[in-house]
PDB file of N, CA and C in Angstrom:
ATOM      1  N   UNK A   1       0.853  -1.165   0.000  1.00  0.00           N
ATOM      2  CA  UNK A   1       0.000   0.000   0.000  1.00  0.00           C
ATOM      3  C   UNK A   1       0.905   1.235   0.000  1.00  0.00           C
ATOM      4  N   UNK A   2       0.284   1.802  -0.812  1.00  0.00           N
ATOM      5  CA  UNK A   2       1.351   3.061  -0.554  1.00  0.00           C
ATOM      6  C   UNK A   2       0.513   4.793  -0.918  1.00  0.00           C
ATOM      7  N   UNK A   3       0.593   5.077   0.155  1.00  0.00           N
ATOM      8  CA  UNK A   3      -0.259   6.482   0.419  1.00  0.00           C
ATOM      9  C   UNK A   3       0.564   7.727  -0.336  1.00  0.00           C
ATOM     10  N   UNK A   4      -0.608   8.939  -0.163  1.00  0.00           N
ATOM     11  CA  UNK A   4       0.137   9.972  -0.924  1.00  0.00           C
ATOM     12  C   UNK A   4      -0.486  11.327  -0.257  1.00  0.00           C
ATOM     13  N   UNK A   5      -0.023  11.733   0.193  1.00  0.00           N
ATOM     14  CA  UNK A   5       0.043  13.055   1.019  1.00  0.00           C
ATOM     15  C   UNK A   5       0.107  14.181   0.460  1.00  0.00           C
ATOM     16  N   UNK A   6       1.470  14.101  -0.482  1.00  0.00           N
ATOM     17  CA  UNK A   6       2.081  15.215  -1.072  1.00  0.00           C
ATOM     18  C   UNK A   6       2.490  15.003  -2.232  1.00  0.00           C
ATOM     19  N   UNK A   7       2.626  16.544  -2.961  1.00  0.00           N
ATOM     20  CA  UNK A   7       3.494  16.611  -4.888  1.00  0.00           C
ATOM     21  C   UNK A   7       4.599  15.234  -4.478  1.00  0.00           C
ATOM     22  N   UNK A   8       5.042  15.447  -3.281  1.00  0.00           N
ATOM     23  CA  UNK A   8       7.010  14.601  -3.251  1.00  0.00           C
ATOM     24  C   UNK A   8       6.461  13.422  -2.553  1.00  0.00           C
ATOM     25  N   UNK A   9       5.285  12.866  -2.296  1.00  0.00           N
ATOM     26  CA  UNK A   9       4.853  11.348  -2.671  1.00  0.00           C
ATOM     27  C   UNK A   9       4.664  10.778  -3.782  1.00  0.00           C
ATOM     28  N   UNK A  10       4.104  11.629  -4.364  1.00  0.00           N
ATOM     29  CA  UNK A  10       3.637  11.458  -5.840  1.00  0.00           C
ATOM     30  C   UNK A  10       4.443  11.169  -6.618  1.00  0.00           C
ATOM     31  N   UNK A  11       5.839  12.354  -6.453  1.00  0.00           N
ATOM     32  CA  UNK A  11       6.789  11.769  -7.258  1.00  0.00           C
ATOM     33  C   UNK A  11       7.852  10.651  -7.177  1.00  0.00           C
ATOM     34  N   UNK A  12       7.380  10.221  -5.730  1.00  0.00           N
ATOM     35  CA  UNK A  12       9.044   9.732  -4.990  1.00  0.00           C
ATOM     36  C   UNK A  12       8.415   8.136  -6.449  1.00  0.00           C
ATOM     37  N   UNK A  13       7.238   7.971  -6.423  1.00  0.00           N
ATOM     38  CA  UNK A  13       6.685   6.422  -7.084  1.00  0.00           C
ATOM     39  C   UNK A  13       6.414   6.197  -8.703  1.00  0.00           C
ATOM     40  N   UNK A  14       6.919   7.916  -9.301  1.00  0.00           N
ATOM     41  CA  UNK A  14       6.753   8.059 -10.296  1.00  0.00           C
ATOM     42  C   UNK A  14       7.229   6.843 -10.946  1.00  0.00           C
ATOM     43  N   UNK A  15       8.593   5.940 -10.928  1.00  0.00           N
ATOM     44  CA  UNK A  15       9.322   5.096 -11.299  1.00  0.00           C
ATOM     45  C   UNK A  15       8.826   3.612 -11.088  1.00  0.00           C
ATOM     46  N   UNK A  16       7.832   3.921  -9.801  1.00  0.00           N
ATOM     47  CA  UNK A  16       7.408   2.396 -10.026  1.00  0.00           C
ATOM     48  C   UNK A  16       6.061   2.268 -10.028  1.00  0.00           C
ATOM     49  N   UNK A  17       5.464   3.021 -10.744  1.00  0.00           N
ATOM     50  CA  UNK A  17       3.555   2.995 -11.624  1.00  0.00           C
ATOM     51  C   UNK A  17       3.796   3.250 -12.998  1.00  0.00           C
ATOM     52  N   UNK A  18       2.698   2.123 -13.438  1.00  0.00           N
ATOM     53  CA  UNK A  18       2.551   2.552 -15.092  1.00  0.00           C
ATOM     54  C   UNK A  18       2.367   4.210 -15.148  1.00  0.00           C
ATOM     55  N   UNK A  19       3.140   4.714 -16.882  1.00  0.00           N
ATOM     56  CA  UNK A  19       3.064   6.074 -16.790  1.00  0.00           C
ATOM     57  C   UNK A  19       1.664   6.463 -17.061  1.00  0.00           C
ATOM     58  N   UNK A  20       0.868   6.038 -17.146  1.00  0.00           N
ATOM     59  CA  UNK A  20      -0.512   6.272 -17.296  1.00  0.00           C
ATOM     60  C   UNK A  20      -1.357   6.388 -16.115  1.00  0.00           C
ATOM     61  N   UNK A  21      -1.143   5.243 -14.662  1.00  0.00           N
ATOM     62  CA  UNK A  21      -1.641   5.122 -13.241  1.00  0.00           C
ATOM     63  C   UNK A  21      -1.048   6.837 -12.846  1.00  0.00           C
ATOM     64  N   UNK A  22       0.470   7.058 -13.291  1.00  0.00           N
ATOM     65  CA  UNK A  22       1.092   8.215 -12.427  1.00  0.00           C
ATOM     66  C   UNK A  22       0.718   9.747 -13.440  1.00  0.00           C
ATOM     67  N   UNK A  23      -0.121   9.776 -14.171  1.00  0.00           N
ATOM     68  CA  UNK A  23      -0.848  10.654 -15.647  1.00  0.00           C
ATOM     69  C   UNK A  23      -1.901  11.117 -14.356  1.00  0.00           C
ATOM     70  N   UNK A  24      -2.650   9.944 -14.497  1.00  0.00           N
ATOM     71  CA  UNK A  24      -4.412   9.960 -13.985  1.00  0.00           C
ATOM     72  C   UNK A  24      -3.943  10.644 -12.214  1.00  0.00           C
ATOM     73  N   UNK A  25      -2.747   9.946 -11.466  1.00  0.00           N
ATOM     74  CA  UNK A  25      -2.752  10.699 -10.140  1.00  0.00           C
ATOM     75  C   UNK A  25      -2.565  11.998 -10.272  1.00  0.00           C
ATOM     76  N   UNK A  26      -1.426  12.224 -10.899  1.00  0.00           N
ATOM     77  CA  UNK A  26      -1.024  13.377 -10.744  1.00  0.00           C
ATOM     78  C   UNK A  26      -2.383  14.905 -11.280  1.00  0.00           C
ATOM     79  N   UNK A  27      -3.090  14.321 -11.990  1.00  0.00           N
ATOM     80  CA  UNK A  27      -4.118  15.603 -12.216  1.00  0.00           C
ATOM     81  C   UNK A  27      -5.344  15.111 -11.250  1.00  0.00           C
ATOM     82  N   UNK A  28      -5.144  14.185 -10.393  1.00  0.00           N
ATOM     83  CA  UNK A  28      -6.130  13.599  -9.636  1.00  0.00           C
ATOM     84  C   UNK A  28      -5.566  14.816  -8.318  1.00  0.00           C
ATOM     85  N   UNK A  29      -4.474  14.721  -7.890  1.00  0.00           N
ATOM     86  CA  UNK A  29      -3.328  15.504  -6.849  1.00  0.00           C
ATOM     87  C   UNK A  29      -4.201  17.215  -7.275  1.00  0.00           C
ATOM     88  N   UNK A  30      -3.920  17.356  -8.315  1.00  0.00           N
ATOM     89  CA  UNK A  30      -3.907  18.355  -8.619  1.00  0.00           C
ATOM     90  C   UNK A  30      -5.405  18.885  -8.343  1.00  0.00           C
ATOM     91  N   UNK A  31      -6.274  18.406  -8.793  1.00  0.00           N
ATOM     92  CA  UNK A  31      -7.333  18.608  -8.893  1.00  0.00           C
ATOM     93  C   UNK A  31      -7.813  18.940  -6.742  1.00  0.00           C
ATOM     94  N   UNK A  32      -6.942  18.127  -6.487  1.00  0.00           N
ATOM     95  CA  UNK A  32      -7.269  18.133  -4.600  1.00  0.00           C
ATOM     96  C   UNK A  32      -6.832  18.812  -3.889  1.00  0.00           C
ATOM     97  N   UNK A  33      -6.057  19.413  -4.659  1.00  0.00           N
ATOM     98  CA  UNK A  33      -4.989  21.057  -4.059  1.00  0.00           C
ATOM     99  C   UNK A  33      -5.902  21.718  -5.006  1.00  0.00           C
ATOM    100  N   UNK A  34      -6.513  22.227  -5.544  1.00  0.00           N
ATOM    101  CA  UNK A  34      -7.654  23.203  -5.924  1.00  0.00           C
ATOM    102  C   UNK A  34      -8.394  22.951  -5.362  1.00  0.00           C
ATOM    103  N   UNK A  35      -9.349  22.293  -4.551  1.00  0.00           N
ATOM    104  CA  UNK A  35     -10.306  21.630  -3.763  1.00  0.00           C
ATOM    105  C   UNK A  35     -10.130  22.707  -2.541  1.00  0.00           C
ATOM    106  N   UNK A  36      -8.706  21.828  -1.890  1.00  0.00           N
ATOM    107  CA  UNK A  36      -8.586  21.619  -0.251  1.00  0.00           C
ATOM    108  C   UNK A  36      -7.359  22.917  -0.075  1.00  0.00           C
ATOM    109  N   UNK A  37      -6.825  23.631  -1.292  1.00  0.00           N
ATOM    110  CA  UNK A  37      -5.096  24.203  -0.837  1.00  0.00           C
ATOM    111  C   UNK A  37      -5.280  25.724  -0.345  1.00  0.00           C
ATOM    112  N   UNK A  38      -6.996  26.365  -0.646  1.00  0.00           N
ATOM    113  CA  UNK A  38      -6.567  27.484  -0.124  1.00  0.00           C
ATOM    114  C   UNK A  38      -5.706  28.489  -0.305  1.00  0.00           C
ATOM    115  N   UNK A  39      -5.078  28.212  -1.534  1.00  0.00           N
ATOM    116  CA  UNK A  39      -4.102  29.399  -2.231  1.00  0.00           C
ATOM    117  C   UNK A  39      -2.377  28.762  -1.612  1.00  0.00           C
ATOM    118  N   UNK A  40      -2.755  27.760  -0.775  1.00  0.00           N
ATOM    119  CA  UNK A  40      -1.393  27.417  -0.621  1.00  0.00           C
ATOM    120  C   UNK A  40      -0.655  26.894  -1.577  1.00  0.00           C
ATOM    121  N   UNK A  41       0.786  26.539  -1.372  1.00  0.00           N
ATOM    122  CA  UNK A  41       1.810  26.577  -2.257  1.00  0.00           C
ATOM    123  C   UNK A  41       1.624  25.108  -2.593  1.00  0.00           C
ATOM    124  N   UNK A  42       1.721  24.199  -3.494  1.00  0.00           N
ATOM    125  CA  UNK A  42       2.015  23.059  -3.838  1.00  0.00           C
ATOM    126  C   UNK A  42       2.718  22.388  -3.616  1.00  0.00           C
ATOM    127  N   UNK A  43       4.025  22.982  -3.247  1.00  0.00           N
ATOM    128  CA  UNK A  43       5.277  22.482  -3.084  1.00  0.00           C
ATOM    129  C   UNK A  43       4.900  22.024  -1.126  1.00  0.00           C
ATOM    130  N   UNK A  44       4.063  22.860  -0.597  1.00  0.00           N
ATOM    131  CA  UNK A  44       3.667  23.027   0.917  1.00  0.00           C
ATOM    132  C   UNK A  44       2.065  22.098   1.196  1.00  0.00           C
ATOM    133  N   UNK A  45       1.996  21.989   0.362  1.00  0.00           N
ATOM    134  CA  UNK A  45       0.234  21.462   0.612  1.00  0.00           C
ATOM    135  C   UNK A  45       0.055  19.925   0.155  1.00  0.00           C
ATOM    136  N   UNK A  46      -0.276  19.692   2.069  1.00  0.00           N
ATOM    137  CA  UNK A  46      -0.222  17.984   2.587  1.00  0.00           C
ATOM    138  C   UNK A  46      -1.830  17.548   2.592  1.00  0.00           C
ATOM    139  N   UNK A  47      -2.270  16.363   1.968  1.00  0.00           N
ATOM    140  CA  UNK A  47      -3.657  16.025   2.184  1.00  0.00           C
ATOM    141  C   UNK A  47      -3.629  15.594   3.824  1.00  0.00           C
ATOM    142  N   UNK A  48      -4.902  15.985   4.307  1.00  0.00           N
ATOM    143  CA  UNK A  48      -5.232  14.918   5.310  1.00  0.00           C
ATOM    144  C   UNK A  48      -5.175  13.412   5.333  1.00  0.00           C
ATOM    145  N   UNK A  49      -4.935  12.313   6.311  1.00  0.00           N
ATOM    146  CA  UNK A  49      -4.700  11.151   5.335  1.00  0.00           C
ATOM    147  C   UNK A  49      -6.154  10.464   5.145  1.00  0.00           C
ATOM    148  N   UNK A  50      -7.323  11.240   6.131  1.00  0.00           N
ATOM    149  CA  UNK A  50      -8.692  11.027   5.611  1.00  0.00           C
ATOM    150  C   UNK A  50      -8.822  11.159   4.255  1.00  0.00           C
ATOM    151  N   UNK A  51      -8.032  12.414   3.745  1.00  0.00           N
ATOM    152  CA  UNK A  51      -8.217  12.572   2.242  1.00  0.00           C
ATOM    153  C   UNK A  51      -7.136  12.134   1.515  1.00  0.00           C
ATOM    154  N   UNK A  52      -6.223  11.605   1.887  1.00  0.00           N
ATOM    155  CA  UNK A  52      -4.963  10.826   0.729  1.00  0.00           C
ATOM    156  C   UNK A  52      -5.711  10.122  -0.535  1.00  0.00           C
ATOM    157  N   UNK A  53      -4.602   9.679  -1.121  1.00  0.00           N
ATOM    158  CA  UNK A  53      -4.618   8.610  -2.271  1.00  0.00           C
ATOM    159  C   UNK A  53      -4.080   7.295  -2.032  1.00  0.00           C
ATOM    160  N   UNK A  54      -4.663   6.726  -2.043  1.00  0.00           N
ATOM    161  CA  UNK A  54      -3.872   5.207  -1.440  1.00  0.00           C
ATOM    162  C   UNK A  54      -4.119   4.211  -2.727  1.00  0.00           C
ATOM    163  N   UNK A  55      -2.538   4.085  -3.362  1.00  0.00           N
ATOM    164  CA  UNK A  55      -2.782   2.739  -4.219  1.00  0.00           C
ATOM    165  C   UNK A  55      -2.398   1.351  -3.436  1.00  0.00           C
ATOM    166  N   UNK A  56      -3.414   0.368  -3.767  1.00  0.00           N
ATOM    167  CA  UNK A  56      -3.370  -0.536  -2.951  1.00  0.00           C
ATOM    168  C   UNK A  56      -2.337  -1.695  -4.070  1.00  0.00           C
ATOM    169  N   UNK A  57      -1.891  -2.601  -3.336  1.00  0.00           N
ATOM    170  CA  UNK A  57      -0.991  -3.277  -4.464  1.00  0.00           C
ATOM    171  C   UNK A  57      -1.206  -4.986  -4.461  1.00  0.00           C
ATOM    172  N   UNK A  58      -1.746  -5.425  -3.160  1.00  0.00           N
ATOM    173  CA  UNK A  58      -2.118  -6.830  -2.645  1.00  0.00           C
ATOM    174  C   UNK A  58      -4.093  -7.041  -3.064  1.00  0.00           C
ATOM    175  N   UNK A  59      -4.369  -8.130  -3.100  1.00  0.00           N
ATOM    176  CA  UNK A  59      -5.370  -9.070  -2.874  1.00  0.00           C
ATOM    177  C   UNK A  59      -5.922  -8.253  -1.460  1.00  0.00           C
ATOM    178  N   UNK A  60      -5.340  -8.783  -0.662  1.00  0.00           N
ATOM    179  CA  UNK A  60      -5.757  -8.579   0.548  1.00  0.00           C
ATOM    180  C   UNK A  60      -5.994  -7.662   1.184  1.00  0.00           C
ATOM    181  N   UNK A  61      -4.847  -6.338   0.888  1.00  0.00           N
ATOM    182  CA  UNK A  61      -4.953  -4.810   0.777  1.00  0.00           C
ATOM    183  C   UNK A  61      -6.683  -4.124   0.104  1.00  0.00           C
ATOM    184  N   UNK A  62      -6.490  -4.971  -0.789  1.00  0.00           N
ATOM    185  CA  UNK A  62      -7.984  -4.470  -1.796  1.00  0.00           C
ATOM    186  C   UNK A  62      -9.249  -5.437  -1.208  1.00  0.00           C
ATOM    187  N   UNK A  63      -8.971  -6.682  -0.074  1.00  0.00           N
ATOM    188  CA  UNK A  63     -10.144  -7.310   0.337  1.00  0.00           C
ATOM    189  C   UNK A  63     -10.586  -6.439   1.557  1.00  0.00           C
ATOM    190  N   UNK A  64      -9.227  -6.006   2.202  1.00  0.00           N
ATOM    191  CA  UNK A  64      -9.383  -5.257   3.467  1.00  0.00           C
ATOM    192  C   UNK A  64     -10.861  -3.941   3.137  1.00  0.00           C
ATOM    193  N   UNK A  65     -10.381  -3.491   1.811  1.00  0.00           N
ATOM    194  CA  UNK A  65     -11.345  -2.226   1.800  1.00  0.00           C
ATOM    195  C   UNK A  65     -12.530  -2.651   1.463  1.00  0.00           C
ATOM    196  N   UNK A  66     -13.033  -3.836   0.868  1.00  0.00           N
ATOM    197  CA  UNK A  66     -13.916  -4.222   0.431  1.00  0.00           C
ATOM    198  C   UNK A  66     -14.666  -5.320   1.439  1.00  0.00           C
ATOM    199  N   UNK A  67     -14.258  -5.001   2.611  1.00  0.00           N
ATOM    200  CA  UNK A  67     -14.925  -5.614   3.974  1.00  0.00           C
ATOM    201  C   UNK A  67     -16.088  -4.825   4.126  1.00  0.00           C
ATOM    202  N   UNK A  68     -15.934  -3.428   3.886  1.00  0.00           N
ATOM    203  CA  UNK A  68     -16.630  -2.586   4.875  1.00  0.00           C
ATOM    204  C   UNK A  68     -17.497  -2.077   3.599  1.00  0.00           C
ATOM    205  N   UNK A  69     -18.307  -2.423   3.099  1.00  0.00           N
ATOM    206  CA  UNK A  69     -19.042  -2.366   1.752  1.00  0.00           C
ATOM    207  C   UNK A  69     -20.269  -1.099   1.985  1.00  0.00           C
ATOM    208  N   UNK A  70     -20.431  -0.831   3.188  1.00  0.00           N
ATOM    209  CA  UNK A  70     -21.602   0.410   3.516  1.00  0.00           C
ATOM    210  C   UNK A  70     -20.725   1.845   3.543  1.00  0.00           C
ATOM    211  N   UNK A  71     -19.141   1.290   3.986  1.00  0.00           N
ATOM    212  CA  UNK A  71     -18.444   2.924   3.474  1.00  0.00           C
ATOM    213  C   UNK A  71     -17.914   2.964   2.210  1.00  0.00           C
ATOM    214  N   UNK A  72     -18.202   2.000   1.350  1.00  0.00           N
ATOM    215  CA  UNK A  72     -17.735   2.412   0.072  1.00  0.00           C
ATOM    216  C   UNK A  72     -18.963   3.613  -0.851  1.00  0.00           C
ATOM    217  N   UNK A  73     -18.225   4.917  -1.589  1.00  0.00           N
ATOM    218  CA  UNK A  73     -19.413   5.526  -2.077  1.00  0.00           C
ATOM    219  C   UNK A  73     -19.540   5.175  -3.468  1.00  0.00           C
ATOM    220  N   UNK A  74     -18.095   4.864  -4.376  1.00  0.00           N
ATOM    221  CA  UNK A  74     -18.157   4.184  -5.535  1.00  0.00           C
ATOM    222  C   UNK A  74     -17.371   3.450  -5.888  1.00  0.00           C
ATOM    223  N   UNK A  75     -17.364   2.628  -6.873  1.00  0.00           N
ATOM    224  CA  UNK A  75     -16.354   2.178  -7.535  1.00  0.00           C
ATOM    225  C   UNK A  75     -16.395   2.636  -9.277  1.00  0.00           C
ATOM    226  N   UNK A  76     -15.164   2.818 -10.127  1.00  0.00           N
ATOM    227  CA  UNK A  76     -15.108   3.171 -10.639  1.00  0.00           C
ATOM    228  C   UNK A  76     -14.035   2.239 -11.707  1.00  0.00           C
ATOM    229  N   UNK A  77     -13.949   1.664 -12.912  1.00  0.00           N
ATOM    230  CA  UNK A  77     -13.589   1.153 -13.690  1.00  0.00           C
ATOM    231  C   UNK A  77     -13.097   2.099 -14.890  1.00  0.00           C
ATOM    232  N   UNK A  78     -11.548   2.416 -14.917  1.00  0.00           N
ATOM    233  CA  UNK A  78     -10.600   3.427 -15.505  1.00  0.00           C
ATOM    234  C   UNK A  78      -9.708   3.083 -16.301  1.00  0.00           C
ATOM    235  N   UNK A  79      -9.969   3.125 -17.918  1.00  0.00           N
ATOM    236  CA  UNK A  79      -9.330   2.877 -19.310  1.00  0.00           C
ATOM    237  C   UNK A  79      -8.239   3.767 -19.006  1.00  0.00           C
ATOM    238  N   UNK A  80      -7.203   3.892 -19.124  1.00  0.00           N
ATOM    239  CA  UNK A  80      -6.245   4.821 -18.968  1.00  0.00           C
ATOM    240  C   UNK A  80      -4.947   4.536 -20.336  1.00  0.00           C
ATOM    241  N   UNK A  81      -5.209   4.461 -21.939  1.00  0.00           N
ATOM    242  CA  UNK A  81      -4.593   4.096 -22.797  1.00  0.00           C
ATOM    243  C   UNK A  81      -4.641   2.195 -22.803  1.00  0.00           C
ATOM    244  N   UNK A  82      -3.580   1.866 -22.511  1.00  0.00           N
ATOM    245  CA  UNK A  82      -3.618  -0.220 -22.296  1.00  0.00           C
ATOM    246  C   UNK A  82      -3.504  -0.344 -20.948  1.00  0.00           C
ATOM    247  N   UNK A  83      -3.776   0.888 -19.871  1.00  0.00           N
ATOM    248  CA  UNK A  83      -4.114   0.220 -18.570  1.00  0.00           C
ATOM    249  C   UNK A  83      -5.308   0.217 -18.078  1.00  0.00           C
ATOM    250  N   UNK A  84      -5.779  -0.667 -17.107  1.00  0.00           N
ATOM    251  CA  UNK A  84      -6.954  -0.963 -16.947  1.00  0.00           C
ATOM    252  C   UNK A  84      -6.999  -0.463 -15.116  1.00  0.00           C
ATOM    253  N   UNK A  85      -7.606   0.184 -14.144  1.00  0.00           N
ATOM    254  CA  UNK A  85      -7.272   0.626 -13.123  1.00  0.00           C
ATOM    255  C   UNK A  85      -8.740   0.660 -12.339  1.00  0.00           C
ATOM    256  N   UNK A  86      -8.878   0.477 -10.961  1.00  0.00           N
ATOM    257  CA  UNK A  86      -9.988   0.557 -10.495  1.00  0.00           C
ATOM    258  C   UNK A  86      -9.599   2.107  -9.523  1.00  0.00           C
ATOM    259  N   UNK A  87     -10.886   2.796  -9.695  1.00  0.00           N
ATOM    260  CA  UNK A  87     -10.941   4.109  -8.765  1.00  0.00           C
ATOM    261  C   UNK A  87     -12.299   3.804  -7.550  1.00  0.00           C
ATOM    262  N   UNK A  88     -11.320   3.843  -6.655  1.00  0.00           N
ATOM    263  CA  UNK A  88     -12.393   3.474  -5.388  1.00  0.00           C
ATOM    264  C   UNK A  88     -12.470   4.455  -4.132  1.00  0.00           C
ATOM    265  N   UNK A  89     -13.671   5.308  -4.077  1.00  0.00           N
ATOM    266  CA  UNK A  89     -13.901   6.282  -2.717  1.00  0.00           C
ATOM    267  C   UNK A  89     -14.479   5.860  -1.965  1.00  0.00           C
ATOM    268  N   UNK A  90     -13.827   6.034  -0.668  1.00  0.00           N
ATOM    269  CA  UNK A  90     -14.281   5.181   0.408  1.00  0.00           C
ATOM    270  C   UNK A  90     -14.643   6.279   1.497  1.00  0.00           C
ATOM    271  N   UNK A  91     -15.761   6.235   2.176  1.00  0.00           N
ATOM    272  CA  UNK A  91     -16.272   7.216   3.136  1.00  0.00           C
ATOM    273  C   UNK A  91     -15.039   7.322   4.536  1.00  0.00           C
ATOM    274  N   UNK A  92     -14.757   8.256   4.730  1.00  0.00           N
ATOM    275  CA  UNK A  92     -13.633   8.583   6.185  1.00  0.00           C
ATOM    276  C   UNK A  92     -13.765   9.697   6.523  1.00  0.00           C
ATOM    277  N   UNK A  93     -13.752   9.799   7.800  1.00  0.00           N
ATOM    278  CA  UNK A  93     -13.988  11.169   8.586  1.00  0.00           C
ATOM    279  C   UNK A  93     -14.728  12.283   8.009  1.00  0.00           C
ATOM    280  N   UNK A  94     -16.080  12.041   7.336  1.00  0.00           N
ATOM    281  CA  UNK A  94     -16.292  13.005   6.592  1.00  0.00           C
ATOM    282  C   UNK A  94     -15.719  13.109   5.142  1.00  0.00           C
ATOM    283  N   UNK A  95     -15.040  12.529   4.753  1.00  0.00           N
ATOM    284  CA  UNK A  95     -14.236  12.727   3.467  1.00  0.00           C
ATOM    285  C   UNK A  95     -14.314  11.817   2.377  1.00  0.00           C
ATOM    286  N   UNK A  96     -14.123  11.446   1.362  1.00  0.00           N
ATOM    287  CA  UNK A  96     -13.796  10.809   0.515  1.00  0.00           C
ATOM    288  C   UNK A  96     -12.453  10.367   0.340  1.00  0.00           C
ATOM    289  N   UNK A  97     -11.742   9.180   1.046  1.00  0.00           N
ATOM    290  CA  UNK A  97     -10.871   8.761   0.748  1.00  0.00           C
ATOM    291  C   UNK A  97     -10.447   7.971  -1.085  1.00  0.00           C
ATOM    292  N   UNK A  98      -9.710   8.115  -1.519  1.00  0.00           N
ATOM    293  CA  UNK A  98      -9.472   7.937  -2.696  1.00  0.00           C
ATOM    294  C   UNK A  98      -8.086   6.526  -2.759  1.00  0.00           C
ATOM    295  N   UNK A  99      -8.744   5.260  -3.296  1.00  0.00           N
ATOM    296  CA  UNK A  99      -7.707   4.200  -3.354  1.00  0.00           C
ATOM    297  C   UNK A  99      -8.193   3.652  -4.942  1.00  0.00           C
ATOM    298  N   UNK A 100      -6.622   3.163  -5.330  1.00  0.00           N
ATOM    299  CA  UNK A 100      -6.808   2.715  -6.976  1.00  0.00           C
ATOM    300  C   UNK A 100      -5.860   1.424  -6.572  1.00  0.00           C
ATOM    301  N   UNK A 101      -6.033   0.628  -7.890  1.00  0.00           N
ATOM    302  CA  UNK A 101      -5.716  -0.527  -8.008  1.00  0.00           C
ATOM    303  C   UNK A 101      -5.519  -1.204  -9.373  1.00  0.00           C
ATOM    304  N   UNK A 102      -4.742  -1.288  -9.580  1.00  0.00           N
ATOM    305  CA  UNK A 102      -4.689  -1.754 -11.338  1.00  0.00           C
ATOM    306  C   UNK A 102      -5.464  -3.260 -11.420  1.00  0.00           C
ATOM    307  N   UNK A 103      -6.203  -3.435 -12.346  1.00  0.00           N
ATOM    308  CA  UNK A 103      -6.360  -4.503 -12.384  1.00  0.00           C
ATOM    309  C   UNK A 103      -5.809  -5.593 -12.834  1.00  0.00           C
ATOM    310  N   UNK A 104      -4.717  -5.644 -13.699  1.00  0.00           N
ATOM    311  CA  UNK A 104      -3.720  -7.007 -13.894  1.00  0.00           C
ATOM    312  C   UNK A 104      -3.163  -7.381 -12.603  1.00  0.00           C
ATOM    313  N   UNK A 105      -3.252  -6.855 -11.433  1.00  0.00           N
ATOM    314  CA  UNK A 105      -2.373  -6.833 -10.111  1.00  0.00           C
ATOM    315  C   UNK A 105      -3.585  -7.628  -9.014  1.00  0.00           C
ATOM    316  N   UNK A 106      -4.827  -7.948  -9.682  1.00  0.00           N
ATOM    317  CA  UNK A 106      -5.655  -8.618  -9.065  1.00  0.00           C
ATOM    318  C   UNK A 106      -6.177  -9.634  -9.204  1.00  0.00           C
ATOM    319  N   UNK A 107      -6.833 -10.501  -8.112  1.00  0.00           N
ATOM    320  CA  UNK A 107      -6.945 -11.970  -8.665  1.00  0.00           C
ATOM    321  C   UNK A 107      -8.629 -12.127  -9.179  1.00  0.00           C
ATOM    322  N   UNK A 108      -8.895 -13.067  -9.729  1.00  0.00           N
ATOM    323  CA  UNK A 108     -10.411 -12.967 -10.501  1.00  0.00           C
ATOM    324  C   UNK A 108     -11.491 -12.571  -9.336  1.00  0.00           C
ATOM    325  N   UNK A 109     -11.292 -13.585  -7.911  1.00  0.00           N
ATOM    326  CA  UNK A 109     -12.472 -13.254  -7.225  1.00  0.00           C
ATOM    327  C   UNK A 109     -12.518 -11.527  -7.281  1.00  0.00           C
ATOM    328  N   UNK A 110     -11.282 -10.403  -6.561  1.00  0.00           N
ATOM    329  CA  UNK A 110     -11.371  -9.371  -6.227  1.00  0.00           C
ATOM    330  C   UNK A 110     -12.076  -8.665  -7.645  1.00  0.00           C
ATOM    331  N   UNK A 111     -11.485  -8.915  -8.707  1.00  0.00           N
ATOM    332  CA  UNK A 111     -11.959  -8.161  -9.862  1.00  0.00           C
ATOM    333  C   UNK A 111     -13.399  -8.186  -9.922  1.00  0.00           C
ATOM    334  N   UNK A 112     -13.910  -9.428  -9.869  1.00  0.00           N
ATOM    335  CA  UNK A 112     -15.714  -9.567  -9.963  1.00  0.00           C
ATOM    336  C   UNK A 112     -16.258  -8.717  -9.066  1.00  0.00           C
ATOM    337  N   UNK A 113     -15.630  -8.655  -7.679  1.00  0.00           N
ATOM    338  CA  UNK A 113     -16.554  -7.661  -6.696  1.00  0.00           C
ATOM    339  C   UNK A 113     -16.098  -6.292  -6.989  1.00  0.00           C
ATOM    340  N   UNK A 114     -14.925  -5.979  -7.400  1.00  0.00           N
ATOM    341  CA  UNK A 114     -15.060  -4.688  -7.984  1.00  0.00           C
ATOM    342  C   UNK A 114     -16.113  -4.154  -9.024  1.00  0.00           C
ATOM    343  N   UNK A 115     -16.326  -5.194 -10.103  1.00  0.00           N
ATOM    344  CA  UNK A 115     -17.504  -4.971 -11.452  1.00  0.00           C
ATOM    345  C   UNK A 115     -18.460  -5.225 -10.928  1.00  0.00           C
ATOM    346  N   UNK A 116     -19.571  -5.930 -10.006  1.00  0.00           N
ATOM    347  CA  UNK A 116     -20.678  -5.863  -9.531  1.00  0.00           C
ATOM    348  C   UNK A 116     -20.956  -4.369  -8.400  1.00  0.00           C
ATOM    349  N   UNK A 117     -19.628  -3.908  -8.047  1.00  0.00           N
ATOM    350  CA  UNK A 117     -19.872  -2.509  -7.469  1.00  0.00           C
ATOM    351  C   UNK A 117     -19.859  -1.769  -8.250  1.00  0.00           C
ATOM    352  N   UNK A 118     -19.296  -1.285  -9.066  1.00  0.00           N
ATOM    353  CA  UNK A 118     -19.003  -0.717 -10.228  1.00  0.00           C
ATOM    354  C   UNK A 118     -20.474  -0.423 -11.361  1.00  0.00           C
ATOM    355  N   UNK A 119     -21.326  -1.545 -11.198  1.00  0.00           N
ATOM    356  CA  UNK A 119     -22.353  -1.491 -11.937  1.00  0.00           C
ATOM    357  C   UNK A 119     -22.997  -0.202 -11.361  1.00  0.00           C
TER     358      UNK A 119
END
């Protein structure tokens, strides 16, 4: 699992996400510092980790979130060029937590309960 706080999370993983997963975050980032930044600086402006980005990378990581099926608000199924990616907001403190997941990185059961949420 690996969370994202900040621009210098974002980038520290640039090297190890498809360039397409690190395309879709980075204007995802962006889009949440216009939201939440208040005119602050980018280089200075930390999400709450209620509001992070969390890509999940395990089975189990992605069963963990999919325990709690009454705080999920969507799921979301994301063409991103030849990658295939799940976008999942999960209710926290008031917030919309934000976790993705590629789908070649998942096993058939997890994928099916992603597409029956997803519907």
């Amino acid at each position: 699992m690996v969370m994202i706080l900040n621009v210098r999370d974002l980038h520290r993983i640039k090297a190890e996400i498809p360039s397409e997963l690190f395309n879709y975050l980075e204007q995802e980032f962006k889009d949440l510092y216009d939201y939440y930044s208040h005119n602050q600086d980018l280089e200075e402006f930390i999400l709450e980790e209620c509001q992070s980005m969390v890509i999940l990378q395990t089975d189990e990581e992605e069963e963990s979130i999919l325990q709690e099926p009454l705080e999920i608000e969507f799921v979301e199924r994301i063409s991103a060029g030849q990658l295939m990616f799940y976008r999942i907001g999960m209710r926290n403190a008031g917030e919309i937590q934000l976790f993705y997941c590629i789908e070649e990185n998942l096993g058939s059961l997890i994928i099916e309960k992603l597409q029956e949420l997803s519907e």
